[in-house]
N, C-alpha and C. Protein backbone atom coordinates (compact mmCIF):
# COMPACT_ATOMS: atom_id res chain seq x y z
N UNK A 1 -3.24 14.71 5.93
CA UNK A 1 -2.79 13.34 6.02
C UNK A 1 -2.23 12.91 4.66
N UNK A 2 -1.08 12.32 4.87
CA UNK A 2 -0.48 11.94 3.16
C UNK A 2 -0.72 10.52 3.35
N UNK A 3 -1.18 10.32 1.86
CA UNK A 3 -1.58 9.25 1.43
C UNK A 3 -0.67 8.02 0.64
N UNK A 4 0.11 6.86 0.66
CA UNK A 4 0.72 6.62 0.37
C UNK A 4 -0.40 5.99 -1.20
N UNK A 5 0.82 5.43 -2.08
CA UNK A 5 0.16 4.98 -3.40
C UNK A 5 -0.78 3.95 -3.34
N UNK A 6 -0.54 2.64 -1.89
CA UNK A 6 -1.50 1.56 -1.72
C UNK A 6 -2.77 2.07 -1.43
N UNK A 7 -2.56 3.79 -0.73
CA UNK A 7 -3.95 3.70 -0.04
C UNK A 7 -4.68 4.48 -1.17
N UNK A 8 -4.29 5.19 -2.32
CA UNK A 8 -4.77 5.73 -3.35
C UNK A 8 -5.45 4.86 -4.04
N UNK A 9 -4.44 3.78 -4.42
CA UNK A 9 -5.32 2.77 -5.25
C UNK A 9 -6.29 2.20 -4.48
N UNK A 10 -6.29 2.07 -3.27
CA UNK A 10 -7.68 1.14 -2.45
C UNK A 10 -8.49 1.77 -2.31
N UNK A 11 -8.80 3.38 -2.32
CA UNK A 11 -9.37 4.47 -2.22
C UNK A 11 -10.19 4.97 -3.74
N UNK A 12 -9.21 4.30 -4.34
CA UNK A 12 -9.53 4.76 -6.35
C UNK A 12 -10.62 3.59 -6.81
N UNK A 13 -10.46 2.25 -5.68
CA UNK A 13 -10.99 1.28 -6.50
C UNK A 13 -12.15 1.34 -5.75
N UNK A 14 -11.99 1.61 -4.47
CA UNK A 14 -13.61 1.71 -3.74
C UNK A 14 -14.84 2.67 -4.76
N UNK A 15 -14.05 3.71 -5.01
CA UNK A 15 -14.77 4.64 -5.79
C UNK A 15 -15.40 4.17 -6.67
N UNK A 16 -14.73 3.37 -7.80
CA UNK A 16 -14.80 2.54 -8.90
C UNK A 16 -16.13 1.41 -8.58
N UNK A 17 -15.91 0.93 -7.45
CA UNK A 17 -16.73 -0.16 -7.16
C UNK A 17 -18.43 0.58 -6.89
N UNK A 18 -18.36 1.59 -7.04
CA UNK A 18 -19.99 2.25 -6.22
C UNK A 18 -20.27 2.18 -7.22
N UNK A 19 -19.94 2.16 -8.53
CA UNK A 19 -20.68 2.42 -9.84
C UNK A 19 -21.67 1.11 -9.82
N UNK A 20 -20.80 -0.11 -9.48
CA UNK A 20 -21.31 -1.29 -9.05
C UNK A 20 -23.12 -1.56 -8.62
N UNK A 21 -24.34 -2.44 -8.86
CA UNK A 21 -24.89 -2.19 -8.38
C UNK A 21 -25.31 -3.25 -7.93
N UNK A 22 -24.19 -4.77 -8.10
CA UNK A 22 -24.42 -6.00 -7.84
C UNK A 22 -24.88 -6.26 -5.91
N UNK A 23 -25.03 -7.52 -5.00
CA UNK A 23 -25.30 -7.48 -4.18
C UNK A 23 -24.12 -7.32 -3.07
N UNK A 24 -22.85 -7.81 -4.04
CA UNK A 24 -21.63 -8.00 -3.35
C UNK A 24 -20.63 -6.80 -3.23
N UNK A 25 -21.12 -6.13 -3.93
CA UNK A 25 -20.51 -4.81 -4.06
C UNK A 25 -20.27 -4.10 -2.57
N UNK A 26 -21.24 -3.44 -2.24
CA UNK A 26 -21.29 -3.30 -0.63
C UNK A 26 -20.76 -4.11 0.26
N UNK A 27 -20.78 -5.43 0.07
CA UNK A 27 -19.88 -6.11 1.22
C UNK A 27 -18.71 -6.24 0.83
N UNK A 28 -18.13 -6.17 -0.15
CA UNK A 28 -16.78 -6.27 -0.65
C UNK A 28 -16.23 -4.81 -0.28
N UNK A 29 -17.16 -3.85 0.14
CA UNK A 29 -16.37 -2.71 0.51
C UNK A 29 -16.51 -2.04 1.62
N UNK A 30 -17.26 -2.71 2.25
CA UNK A 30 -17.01 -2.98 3.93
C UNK A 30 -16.22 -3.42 4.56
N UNK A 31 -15.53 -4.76 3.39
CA UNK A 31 -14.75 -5.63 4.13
C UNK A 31 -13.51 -4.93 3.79
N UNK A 32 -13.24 -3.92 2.92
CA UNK A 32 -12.11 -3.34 2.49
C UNK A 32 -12.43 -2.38 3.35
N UNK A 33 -13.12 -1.77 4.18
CA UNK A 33 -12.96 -0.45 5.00
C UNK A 33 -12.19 -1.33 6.41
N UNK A 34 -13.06 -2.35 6.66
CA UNK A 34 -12.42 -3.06 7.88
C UNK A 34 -11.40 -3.28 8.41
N UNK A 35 -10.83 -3.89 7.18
CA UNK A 35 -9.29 -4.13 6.74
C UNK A 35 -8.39 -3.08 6.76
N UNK A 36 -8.91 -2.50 6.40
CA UNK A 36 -7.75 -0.73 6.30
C UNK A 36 -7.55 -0.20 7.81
N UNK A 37 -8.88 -0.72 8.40
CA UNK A 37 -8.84 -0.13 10.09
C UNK A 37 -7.94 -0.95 10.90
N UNK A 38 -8.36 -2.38 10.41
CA UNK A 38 -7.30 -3.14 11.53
C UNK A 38 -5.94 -3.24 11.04
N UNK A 39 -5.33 -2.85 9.96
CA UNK A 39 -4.40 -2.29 9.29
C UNK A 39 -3.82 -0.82 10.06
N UNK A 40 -4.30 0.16 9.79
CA UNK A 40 -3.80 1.20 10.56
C UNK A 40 -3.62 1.08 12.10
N UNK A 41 -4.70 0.10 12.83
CA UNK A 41 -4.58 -0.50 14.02
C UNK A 41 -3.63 -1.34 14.65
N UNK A 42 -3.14 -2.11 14.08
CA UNK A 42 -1.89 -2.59 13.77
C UNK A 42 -0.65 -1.98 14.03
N UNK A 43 -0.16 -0.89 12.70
CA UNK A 43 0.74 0.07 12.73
C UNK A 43 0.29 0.73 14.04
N UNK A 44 -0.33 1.09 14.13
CA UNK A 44 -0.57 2.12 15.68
C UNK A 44 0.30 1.58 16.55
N UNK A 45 0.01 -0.12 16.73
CA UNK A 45 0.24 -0.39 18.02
C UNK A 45 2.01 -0.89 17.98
N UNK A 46 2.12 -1.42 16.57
CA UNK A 46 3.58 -1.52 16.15
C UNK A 46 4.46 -0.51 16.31
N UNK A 47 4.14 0.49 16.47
CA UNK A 47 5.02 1.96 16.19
C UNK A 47 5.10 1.91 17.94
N UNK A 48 4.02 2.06 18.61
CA UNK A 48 3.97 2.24 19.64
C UNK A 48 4.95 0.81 21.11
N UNK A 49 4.89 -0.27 19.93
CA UNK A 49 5.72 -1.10 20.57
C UNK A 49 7.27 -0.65 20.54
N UNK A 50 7.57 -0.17 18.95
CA UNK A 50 9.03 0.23 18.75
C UNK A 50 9.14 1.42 19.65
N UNK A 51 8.53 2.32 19.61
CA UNK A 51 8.91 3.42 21.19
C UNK A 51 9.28 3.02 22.38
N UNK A 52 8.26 1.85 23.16
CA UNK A 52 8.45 1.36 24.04
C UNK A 52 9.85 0.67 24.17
N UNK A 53 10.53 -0.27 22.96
CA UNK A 53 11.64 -0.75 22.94
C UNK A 53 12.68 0.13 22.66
N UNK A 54 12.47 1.42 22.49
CA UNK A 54 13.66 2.26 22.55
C UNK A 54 13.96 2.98 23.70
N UNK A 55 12.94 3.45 24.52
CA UNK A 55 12.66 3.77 25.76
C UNK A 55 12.96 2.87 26.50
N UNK A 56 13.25 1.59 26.73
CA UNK A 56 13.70 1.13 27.30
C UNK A 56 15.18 0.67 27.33
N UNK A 57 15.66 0.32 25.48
CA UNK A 57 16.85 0.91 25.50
C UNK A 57 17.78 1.93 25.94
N UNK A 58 16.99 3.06 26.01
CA UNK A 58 17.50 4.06 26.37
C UNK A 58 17.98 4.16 27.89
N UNK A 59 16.80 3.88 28.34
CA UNK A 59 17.18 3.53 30.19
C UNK A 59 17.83 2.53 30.72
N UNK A 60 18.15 1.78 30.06
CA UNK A 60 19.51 0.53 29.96
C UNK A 60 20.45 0.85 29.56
N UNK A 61 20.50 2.08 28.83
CA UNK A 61 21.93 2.92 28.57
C UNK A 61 22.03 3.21 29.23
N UNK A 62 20.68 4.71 29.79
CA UNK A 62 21.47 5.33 31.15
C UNK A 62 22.10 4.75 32.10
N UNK A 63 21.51 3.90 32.53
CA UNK A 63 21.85 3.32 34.11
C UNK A 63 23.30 2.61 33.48
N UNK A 64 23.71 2.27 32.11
CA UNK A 64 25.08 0.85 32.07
C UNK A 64 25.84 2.71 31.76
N UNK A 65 25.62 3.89 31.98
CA UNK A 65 26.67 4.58 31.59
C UNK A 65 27.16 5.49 32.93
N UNK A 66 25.97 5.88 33.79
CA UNK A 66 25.82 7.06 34.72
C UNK A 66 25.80 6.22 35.94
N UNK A 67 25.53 4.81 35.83
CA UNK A 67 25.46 4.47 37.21
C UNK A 67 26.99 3.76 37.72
N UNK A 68 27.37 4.07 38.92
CA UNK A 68 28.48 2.92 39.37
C UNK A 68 28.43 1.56 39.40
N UNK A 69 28.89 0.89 39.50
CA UNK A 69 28.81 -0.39 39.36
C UNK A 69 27.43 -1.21 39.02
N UNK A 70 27.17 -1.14 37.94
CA UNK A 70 25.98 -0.93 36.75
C UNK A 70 25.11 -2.84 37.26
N UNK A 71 26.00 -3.39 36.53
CA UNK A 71 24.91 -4.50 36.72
C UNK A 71 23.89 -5.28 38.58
N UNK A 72 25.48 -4.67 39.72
CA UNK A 72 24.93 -5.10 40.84
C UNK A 72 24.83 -3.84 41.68
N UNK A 73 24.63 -2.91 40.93
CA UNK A 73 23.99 -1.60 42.27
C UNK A 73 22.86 -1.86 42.53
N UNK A 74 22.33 -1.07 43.56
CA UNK A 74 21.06 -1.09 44.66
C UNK A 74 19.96 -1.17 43.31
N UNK A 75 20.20 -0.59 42.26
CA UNK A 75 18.87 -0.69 41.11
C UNK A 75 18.55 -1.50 40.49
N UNK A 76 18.90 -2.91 40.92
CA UNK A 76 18.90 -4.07 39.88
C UNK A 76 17.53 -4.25 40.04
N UNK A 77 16.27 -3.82 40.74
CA UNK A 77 15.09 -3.99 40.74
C UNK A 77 14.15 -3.49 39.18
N UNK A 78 15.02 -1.94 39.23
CA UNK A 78 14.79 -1.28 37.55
C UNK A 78 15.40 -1.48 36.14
N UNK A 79 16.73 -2.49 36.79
CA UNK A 79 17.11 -3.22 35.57
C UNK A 79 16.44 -3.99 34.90
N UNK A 80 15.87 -4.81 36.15
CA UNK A 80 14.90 -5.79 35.41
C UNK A 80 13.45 -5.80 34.60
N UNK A 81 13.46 -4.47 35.69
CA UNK A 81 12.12 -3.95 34.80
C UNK A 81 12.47 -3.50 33.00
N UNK A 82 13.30 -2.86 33.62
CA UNK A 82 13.69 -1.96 31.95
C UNK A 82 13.68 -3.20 31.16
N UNK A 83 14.04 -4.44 31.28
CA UNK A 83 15.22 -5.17 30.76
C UNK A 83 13.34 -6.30 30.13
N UNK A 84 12.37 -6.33 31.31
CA UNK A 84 11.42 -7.20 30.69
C UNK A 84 10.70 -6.05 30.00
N UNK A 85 10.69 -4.99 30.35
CA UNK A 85 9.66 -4.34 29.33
C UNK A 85 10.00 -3.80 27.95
N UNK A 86 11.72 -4.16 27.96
CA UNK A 86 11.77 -3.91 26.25
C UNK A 86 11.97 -5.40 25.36
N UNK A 87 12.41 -6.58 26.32
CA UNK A 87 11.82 -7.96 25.19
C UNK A 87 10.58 -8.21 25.51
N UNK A 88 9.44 -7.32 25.95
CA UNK A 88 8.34 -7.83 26.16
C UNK A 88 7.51 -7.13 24.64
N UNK A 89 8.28 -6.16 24.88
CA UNK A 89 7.92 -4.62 23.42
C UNK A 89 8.29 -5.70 21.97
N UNK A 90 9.75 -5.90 22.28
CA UNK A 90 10.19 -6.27 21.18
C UNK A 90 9.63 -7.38 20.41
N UNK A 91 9.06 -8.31 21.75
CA UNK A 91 8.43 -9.39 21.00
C UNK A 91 7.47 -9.13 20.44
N UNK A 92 6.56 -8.26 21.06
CA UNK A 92 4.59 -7.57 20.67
C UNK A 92 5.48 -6.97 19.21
N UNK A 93 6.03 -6.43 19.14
CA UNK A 93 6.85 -6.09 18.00
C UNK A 93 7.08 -6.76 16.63
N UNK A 94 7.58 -7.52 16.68
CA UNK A 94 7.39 -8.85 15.82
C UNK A 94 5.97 -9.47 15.77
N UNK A 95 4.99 -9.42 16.76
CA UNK A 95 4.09 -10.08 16.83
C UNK A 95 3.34 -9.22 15.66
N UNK A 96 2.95 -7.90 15.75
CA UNK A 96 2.26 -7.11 15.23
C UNK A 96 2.91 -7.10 13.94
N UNK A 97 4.12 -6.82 13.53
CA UNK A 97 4.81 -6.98 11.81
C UNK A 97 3.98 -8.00 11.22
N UNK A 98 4.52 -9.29 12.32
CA UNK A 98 3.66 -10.73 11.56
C UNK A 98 2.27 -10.08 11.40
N UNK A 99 1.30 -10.15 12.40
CA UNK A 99 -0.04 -9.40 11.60
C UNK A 99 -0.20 -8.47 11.26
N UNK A 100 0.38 -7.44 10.91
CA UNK A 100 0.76 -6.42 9.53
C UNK A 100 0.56 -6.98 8.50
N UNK A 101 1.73 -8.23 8.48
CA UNK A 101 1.55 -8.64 7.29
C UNK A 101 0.23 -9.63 6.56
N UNK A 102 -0.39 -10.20 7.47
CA UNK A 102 -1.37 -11.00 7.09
C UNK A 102 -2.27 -9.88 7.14
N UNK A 103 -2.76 -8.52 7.87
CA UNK A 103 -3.78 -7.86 6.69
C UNK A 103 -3.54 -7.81 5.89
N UNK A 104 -2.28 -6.87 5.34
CA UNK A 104 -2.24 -6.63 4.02
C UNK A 104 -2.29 -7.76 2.54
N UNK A 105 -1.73 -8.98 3.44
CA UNK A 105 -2.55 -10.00 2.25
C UNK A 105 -3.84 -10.07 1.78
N UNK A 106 -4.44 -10.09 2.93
CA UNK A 106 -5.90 -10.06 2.91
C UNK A 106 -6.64 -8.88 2.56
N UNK A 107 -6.01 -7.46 2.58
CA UNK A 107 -6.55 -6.60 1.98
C UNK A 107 -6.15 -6.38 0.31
N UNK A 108 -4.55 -6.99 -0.07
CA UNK A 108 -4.76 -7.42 -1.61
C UNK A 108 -5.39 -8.45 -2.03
N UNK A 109 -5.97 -9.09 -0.99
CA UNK A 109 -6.14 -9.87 -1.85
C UNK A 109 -8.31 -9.63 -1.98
N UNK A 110 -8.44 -8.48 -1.03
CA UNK A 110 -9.92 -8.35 -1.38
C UNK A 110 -9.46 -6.93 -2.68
N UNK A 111 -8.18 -6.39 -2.55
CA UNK A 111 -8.31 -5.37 -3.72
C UNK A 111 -8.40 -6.26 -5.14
N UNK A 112 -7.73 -7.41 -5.10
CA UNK A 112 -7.80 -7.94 -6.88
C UNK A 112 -9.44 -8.30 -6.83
N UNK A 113 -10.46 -8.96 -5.40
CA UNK A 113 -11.60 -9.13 -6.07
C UNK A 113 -12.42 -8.05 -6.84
N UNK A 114 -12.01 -7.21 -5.86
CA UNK A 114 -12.49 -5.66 -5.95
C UNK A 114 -12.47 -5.05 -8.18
N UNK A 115 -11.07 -5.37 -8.05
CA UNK A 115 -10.56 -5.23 -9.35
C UNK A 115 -11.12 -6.16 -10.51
N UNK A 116 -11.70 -7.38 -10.37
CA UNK A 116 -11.86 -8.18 -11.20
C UNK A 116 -13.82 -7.94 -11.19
N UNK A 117 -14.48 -7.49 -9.89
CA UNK A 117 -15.60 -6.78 -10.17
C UNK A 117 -15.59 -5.87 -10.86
N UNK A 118 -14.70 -4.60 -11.10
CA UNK A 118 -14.89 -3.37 -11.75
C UNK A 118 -14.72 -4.11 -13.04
N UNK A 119 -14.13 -4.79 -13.69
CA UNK A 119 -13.56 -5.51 -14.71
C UNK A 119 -14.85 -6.03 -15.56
N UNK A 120 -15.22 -6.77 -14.68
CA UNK A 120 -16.63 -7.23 -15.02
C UNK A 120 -17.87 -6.50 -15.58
N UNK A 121 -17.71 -5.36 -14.40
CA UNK A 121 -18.55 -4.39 -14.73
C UNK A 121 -18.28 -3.16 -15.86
N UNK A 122 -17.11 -2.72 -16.35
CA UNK A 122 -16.54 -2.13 -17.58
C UNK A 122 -16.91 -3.06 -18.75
N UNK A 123 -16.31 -4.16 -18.53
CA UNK A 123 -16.95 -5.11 -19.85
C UNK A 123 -18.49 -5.44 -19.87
N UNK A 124 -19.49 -5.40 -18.86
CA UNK A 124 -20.79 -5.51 -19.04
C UNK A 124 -21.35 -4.02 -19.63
N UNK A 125 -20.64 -2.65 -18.98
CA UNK A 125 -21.36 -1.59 -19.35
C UNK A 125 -20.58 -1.31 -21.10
N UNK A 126 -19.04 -1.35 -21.38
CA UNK A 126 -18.52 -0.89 -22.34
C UNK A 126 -18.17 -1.87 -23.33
N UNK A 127 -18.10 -3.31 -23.12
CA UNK A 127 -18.17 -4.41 -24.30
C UNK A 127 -16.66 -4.74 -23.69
N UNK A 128 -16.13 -5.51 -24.56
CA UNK A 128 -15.01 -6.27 -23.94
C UNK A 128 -13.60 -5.64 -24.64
N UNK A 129 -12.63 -5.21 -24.36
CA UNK A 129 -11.83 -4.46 -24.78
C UNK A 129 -11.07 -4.94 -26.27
N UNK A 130 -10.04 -4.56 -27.11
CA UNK A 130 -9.29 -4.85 -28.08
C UNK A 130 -8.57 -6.08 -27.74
N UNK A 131 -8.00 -6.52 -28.18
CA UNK A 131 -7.44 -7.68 -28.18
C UNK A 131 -5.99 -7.53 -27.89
N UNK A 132 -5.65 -6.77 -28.39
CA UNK A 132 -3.93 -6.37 -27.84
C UNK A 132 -4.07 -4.99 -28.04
N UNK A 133 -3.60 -4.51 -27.10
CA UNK A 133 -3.59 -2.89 -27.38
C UNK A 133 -2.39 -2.41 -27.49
N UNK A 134 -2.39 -1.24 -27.97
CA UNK A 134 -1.30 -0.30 -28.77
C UNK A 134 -0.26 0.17 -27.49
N UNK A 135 0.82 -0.70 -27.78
CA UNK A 135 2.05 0.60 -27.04
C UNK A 135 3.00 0.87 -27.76
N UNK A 136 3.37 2.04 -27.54
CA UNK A 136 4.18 3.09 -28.19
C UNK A 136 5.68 2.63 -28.24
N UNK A 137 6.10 1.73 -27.50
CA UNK A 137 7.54 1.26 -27.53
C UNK A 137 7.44 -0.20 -27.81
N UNK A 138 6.53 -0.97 -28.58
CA UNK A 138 6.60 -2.01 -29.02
C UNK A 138 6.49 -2.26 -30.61
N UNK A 139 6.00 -0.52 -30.95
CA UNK A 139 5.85 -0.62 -32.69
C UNK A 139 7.07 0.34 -32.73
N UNK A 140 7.27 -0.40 -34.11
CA UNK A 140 8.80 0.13 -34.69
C UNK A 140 8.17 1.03 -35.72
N UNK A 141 9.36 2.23 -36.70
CA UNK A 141 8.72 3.42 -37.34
C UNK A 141 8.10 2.89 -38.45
N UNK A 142 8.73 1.93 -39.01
CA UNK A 142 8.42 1.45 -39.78
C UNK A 142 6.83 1.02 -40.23
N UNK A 143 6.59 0.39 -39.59
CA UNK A 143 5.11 -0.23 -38.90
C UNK A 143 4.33 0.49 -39.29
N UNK A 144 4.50 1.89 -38.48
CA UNK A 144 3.41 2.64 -38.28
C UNK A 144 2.60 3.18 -39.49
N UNK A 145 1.55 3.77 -39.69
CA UNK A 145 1.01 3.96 -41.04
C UNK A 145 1.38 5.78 -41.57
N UNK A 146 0.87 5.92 -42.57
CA UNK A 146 1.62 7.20 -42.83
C UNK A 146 1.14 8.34 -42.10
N UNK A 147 -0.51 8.41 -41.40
CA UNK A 147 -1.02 9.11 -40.55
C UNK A 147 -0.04 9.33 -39.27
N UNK A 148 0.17 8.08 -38.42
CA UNK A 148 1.46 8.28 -37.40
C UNK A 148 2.47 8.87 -37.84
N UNK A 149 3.07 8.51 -38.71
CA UNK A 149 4.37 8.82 -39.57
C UNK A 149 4.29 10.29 -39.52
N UNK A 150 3.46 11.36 -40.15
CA UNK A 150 3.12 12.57 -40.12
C UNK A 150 3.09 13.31 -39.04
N UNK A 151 1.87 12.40 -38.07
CA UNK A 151 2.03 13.16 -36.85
C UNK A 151 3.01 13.22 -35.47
N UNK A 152 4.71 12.69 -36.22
CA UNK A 152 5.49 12.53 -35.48
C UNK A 152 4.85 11.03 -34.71
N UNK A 153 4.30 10.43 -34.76
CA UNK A 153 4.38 8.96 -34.65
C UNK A 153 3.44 8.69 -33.28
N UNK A 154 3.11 9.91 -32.61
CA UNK A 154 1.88 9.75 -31.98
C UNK A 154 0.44 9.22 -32.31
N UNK A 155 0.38 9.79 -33.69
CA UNK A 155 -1.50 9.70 -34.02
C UNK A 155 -2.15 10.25 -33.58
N UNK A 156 -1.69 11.92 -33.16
CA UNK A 156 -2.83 12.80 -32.85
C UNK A 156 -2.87 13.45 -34.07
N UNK A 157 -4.73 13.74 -34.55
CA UNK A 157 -4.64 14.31 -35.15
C UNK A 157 -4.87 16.19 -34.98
N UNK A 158 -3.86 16.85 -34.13
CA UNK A 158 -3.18 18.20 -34.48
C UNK A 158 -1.80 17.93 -35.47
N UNK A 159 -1.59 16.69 -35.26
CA UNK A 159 -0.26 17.47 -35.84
C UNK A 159 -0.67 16.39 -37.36
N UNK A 160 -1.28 15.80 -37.47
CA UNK A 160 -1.95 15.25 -39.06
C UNK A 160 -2.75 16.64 -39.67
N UNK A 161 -3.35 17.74 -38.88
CA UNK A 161 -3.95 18.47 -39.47
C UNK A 161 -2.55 19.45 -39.99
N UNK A 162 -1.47 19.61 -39.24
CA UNK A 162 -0.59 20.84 -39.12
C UNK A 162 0.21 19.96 -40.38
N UNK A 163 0.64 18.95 -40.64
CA UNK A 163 1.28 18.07 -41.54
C UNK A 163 0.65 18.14 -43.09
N UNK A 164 -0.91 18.47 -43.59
CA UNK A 164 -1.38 18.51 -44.39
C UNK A 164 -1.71 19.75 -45.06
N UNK A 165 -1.69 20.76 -43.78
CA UNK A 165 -1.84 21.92 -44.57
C UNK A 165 -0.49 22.62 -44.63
N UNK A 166 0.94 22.04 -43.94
CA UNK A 166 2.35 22.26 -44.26
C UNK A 166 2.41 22.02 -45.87
């Protein structure tokens, strides 16, 4: 089964969250298993609506291409059928996108609680982080101190060791 990147990260943070040993922890990741189900439940039935509306397209082709006099031959009984069961698809169709989309709100929006627990819990177990942290395309060469400078501007020290005994 391939995993797309949303379901990695919801999968990465559940993980994250077991370290957790608060009371909410467990229900915050119940409610994220839930969500993922009526989510894939959803798509199931969405995919399965768009089949139905092509299948029925399709048999509204056949009959407007292979049949004689298409709209008032003897089959206008299966026209109509074809004809309600693909705006019946199409609408469940739209219906299900629309709630597609309201899980997935609701499942970001239990991933940021999710995220702001682990958060909590990194700063209770590891102290509270730096204050601005270091990126590599916001310091100029200049800046940097002569240790970077040496080690080609990374700051590992292999290449401060390979720089000193050069």
């Amino acid at each position: 089964m391939i995993m797309r990147d949303h379901q990695q990260q919801t999968e990465f943070l559940k993980r994250c969250l077991r370290y957790d040993e608060s009371a909410g922890r467990e229900k915050l990741e119940q409610e994220i298993t839930q969500m993922q189900r009526d989510e894939r439940c959803v798509q199931r039935a969405a995919w399965f609506m768009a089949v139905l509306a092509a299948l029925a397209a399709a048999g509204l082709a056949y009959q407007a291409i292979l049949l004689e006099n298409f709209p008032y031959g003897p089959p206008q009984f299966m026209v109509n059928v074809i004809c309600t069961l693909g705006m019946g698809s199409l609408i469940s169709l739209l219906a299900f996108l629309g709630l597609g989309i309201s899980c997935r709100k609701k499942l970001d929006q239990r991933r940021e609680e999710c995220r702001q627990m682990i958060t909590r819990l990194l700063a209770a177990r590891l102290g509270n982080p730096a204050a601005t942290p270091w990126r590599e395309g916001s310091v100029s060469h200049e800046s940097r101190g002569p240790a970077q400078t040496a080690a080609g501007g990374n700051g590992s020290t292999a290449g401060m060791e390979s720089a000193s005994q050069g």
